[in-house]
N, C-alpha and C. Protein backbone atom coordinates (compact mmCIF):
# COMPACT_ATOMS: atom_id res chain seq x y z
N UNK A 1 -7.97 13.72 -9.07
CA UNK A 1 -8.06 14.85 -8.16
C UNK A 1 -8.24 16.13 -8.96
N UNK A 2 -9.10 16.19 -9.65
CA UNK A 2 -9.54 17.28 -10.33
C UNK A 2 -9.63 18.59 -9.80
N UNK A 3 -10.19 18.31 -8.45
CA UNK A 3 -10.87 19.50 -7.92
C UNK A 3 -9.69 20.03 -6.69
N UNK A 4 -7.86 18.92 -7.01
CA UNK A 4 -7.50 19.24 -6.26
C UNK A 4 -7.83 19.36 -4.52
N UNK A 5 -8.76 18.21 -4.06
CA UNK A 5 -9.54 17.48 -2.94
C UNK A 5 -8.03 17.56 -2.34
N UNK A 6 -8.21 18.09 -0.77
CA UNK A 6 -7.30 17.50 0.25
C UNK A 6 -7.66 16.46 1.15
N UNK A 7 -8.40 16.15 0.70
CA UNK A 7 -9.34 15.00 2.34
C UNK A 7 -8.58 13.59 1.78
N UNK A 8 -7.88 12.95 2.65
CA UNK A 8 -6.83 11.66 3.10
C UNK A 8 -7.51 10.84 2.18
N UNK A 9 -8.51 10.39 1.73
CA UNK A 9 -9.30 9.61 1.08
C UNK A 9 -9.19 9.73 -0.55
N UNK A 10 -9.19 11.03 -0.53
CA UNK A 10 -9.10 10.80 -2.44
C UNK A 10 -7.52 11.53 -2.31
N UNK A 11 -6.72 11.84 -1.94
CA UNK A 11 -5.38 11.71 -1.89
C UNK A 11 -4.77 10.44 -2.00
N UNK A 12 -5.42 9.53 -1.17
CA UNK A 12 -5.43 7.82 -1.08
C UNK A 12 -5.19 7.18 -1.97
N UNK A 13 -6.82 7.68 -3.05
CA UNK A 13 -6.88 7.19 -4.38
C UNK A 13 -6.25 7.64 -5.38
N UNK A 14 -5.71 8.66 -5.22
CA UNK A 14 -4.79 9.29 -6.30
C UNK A 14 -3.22 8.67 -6.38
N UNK A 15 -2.89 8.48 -4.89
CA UNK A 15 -1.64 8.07 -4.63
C UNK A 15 -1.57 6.70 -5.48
N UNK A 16 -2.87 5.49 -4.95
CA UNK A 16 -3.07 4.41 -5.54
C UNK A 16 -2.48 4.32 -6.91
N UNK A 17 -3.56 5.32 -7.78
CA UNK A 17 -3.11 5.53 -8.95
C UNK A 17 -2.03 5.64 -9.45
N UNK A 18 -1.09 6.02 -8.66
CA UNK A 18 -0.13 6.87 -9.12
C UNK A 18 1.03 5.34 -9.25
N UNK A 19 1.11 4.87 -7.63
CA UNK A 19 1.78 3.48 -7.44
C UNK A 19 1.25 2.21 -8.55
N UNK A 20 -0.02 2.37 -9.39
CA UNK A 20 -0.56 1.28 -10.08
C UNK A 20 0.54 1.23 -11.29
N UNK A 21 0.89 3.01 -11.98
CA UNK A 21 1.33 3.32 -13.10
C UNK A 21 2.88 2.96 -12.94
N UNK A 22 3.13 2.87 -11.95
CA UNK A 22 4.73 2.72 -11.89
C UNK A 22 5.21 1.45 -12.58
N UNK A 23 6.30 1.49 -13.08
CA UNK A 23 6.91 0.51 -13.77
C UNK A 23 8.36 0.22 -13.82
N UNK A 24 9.37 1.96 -13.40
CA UNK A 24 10.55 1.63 -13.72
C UNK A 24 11.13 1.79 -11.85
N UNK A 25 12.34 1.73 -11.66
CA UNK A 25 13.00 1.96 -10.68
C UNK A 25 13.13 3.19 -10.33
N UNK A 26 13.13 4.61 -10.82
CA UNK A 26 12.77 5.90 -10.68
C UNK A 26 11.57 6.25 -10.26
N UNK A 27 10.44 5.65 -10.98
CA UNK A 27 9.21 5.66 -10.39
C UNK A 27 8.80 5.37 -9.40
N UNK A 28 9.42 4.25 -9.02
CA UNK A 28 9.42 3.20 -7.57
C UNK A 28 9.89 4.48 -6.63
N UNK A 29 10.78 4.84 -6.72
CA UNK A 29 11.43 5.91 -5.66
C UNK A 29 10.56 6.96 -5.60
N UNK A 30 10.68 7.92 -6.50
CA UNK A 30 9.22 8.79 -6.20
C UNK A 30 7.87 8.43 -5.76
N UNK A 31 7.36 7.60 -6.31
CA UNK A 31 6.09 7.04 -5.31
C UNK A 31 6.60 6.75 -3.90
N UNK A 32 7.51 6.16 -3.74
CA UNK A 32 7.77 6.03 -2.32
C UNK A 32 7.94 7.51 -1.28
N UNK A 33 8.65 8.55 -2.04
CA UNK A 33 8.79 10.02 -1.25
C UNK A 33 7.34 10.60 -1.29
N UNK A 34 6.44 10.02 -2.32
CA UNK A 34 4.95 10.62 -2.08
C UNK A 34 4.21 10.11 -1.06
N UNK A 35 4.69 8.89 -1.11
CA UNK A 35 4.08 8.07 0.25
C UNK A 35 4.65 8.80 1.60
N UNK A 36 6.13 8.64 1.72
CA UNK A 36 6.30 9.52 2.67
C UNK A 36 5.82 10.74 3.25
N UNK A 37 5.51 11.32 1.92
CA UNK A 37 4.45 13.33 2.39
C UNK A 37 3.25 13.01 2.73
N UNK A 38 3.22 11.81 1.98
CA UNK A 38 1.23 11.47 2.76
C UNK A 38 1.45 11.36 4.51
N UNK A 39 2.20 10.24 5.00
CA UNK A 39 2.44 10.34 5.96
C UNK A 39 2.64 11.43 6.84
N UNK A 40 3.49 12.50 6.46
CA UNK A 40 3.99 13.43 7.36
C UNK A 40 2.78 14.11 7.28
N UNK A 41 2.31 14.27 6.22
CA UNK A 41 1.12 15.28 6.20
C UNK A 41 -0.18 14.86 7.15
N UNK A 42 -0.61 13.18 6.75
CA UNK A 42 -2.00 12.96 7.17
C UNK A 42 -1.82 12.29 8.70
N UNK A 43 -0.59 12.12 8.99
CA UNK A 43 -0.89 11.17 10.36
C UNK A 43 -1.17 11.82 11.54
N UNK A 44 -1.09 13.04 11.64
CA UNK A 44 -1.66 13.86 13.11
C UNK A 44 -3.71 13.79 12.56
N UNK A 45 -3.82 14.02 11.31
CA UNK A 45 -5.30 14.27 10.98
C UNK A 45 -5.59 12.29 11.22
N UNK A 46 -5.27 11.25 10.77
CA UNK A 46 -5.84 10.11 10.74
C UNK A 46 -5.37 8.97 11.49
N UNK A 47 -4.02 9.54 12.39
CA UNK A 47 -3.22 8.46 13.14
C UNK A 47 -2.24 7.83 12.65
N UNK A 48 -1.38 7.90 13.15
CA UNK A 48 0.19 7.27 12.94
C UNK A 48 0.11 5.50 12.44
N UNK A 49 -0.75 4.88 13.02
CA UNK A 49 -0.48 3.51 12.59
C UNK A 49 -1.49 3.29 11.35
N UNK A 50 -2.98 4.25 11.39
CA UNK A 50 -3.97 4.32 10.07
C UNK A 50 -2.82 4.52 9.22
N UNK A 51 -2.79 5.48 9.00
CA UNK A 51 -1.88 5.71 7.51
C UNK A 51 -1.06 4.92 7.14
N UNK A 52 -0.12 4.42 8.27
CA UNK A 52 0.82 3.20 7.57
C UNK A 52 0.12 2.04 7.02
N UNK A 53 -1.23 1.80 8.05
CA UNK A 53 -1.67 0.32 7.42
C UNK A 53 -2.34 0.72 6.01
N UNK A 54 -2.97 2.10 6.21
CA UNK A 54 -3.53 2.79 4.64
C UNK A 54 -2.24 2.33 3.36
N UNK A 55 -0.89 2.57 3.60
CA UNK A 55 -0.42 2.44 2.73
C UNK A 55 1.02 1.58 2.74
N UNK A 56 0.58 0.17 2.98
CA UNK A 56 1.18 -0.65 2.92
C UNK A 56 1.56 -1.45 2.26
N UNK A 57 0.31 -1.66 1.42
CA UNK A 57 0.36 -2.46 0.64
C UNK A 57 1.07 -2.10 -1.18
N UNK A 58 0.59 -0.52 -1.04
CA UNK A 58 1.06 0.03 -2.01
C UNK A 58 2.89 -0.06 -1.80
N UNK A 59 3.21 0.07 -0.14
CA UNK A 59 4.89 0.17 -0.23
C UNK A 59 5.45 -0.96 -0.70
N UNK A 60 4.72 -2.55 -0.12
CA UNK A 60 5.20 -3.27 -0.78
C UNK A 60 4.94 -3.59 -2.40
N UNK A 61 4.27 -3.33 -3.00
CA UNK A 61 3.91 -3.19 -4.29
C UNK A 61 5.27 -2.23 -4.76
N UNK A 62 5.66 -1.45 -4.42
CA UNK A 62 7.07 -0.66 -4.91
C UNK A 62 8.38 -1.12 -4.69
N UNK A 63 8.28 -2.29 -3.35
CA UNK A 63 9.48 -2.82 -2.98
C UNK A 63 9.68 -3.70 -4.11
N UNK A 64 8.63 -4.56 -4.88
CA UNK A 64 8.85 -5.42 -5.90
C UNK A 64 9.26 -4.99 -7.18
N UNK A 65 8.85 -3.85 -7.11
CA UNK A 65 8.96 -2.63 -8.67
C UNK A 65 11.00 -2.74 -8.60
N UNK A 66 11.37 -1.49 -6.95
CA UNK A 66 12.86 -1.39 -7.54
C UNK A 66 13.92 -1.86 -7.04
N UNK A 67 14.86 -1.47 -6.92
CA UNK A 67 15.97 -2.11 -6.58
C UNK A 67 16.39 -1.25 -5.36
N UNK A 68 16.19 -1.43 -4.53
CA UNK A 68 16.53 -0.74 -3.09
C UNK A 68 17.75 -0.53 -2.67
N UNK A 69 18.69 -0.88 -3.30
CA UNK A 69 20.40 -0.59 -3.09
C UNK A 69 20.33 0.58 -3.49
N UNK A 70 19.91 1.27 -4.70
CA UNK A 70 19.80 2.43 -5.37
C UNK A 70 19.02 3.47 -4.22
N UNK A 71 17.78 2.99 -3.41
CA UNK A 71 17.77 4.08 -2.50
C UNK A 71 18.75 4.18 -1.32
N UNK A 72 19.62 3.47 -0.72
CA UNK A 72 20.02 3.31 0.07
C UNK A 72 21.56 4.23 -0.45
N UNK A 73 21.85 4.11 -1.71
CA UNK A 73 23.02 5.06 -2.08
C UNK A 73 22.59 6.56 -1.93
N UNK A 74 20.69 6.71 -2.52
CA UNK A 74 20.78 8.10 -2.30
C UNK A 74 20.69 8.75 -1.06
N UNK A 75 20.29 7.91 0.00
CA UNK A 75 20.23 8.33 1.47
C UNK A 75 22.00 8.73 1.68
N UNK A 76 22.46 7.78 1.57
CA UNK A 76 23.69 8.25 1.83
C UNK A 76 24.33 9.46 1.31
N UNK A 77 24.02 10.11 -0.01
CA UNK A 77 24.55 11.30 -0.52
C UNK A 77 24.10 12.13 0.49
């Protein structure tokens, strides 16, 4: 995103990117809150169920990355 592009599509691909590089359990969590802003941000512009199926596959790709007890403690703080 060089040019800093807002259009859902190369945000998409950037996000992609971003979920490919992940590796630790910190990472896992932040990609997941980026996923979340995609959502809040793009689903009035592309539809509530597009975007989820847009990025599904990447969530489960993160569910395998961390350890989800660890988000579930920080919800609770």
């Amino acid at each position: 995103m060089d040019k800093r592009s807002t259009h859902w599509a190369d945000v998409l691909n950037w996000l992609q990117t971003v979920v490919d590089s992940c590796k630790t359990q910190e990472q896992a969590l932040t990609c997941e809150r980026l996923i979340k802003n995609f959502h809040r941000f793009y689903e009035r512009r592309i539809g509530h169920r597009e975007a989820w199926d847009l990025t599904r596959e990447m969530e489960s790709k993160l569910w395998k990355i961390g350890d989800w007890k660890l988000k579930d403690k920080i919800k609770n703080l």
